[in-house]
C-alpha atoms as a PDB file:
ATOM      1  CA  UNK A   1     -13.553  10.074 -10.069  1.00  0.00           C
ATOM      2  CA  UNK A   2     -12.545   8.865  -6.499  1.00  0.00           C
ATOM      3  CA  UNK A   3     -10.164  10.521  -4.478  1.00  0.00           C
ATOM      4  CA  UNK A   4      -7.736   6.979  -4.261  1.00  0.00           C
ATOM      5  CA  UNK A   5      -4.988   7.387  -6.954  1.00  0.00           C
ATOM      6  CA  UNK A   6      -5.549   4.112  -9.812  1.00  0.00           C
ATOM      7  CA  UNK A   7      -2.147   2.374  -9.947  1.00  0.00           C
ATOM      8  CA  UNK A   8      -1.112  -0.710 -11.690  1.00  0.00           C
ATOM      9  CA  UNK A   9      -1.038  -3.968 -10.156  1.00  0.00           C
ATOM     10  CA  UNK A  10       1.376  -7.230 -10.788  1.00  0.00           C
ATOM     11  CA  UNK A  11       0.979 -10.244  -9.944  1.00  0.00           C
ATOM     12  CA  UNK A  12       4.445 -12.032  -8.563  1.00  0.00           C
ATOM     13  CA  UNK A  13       5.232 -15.699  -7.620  1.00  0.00           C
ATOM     14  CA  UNK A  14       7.433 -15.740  -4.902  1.00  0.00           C
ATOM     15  CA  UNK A  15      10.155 -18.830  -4.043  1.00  0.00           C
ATOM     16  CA  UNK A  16       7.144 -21.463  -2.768  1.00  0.00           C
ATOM     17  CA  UNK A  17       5.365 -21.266  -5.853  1.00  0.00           C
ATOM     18  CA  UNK A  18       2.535 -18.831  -4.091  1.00  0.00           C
ATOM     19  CA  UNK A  19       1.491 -15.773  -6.240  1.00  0.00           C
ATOM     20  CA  UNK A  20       1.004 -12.177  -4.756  1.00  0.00           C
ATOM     21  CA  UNK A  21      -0.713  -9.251  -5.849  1.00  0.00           C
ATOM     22  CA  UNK A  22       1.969  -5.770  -5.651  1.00  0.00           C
ATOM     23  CA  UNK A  23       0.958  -2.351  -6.814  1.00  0.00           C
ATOM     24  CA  UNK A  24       3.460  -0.356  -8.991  1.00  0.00           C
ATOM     25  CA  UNK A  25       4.291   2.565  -6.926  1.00  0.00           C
ATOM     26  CA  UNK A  26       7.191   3.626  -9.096  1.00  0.00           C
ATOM     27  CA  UNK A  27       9.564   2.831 -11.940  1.00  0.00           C
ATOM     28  CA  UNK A  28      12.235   5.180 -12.111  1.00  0.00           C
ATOM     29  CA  UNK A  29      16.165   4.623 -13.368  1.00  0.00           C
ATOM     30  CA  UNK A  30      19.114   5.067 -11.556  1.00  0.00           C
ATOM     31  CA  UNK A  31      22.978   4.530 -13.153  1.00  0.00           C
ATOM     32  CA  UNK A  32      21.251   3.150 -16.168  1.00  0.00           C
ATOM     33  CA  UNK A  33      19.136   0.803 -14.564  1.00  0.00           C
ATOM     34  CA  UNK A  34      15.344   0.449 -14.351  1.00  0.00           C
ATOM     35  CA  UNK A  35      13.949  -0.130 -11.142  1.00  0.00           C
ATOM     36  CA  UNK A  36      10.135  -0.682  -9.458  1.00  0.00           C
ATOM     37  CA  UNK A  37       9.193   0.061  -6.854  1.00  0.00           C
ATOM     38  CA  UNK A  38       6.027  -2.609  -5.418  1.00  0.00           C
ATOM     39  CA  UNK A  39       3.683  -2.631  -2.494  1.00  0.00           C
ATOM     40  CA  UNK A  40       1.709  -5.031  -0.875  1.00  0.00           C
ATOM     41  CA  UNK A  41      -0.357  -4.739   2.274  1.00  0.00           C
ATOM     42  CA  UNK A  42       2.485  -6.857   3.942  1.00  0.00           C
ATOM     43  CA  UNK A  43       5.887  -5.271   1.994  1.00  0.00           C
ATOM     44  CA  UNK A  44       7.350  -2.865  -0.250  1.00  0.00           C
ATOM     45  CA  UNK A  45      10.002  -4.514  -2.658  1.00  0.00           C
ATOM     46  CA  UNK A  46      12.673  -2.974  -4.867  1.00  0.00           C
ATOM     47  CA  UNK A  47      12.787  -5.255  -8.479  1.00  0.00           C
ATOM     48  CA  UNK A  48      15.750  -4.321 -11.193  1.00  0.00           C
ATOM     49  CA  UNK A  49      13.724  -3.668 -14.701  1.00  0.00           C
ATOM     50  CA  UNK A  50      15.633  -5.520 -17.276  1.00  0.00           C
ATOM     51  CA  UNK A  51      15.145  -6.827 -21.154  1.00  0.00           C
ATOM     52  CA  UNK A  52      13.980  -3.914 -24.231  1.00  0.00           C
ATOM     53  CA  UNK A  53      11.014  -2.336 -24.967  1.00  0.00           C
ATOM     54  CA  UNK A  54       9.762  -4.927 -26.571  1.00  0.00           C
ATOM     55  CA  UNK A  55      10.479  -7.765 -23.644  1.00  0.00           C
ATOM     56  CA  UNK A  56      10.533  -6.537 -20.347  1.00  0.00           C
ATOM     57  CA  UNK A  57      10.970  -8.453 -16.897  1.00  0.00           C
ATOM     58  CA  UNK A  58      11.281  -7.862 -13.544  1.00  0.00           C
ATOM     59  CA  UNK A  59      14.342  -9.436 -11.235  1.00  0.00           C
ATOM     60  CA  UNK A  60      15.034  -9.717  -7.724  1.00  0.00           C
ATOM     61  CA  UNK A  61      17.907  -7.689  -6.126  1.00  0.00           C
ATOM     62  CA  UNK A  62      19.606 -10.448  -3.870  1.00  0.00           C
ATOM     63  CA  UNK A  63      22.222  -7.508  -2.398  1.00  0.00           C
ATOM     64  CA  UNK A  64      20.263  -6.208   0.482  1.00  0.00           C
ATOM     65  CA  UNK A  65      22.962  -3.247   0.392  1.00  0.00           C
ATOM     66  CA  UNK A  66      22.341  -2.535  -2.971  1.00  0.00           C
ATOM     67  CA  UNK A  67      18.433  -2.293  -2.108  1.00  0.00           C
ATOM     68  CA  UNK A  68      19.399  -0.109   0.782  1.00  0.00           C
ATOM     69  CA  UNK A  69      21.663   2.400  -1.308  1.00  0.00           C
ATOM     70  CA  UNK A  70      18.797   2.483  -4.228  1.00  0.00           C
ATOM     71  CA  UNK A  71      15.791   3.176  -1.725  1.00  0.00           C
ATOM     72  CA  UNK A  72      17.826   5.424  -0.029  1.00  0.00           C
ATOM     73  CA  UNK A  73      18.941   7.604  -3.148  1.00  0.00           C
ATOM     74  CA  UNK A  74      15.026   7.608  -4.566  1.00  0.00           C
ATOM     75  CA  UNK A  75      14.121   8.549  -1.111  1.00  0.00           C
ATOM     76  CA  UNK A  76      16.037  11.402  -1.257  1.00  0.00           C
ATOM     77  CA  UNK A  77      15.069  12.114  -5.019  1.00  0.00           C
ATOM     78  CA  UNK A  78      11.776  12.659  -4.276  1.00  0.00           C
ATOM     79  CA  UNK A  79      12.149  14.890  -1.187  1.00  0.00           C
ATOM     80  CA  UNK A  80      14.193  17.175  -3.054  1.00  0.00           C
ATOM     81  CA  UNK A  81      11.636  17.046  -5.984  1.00  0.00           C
ATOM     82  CA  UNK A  82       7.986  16.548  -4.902  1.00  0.00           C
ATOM     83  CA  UNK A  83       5.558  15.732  -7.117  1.00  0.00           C
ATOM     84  CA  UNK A  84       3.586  18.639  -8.830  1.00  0.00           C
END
């Protein structure tokens, strides 16, 4: 096994129709929400996890404050609990 982590990949079309290729960095919940957190080699975008187990989508967060206040509380989530 390599020493590069294997992460999941999506593949999103953005408003012009042209698809791009994001790696899953991190799904996580936050006031009963699902969120994910997606990479590219030119951005890192927050997406709201919505539908059931069964059906399961990804949607845009429009409210850039809303971003900011979600990447900011993860941020701090994870330096208060690092990964084992």
């Amino acid at each position: 096994m390599s020493d590069q982590e294997v992460r999941d990949y999506i593949t999103i079309e953005d408003e012009q129709g042209q698809e791009k290729q994001y790696a899953v960095e991190a799904l996580f919940d936050m006031e009963d929400q699902s969120y994910a957190l997606l990479t590219s080699e030119q951005e890192t975008i927050l997406m709201r996890v919505e539908g059931d187990d069964e059906d399961r989508y990804l949607v845009g967060i429009t409210d850039e404050e809303e971003s900011e206040a979600i990447l900011s509380a993860y941020q701090i989530a994870v330096e208060n609990a690092p990964a084992e």
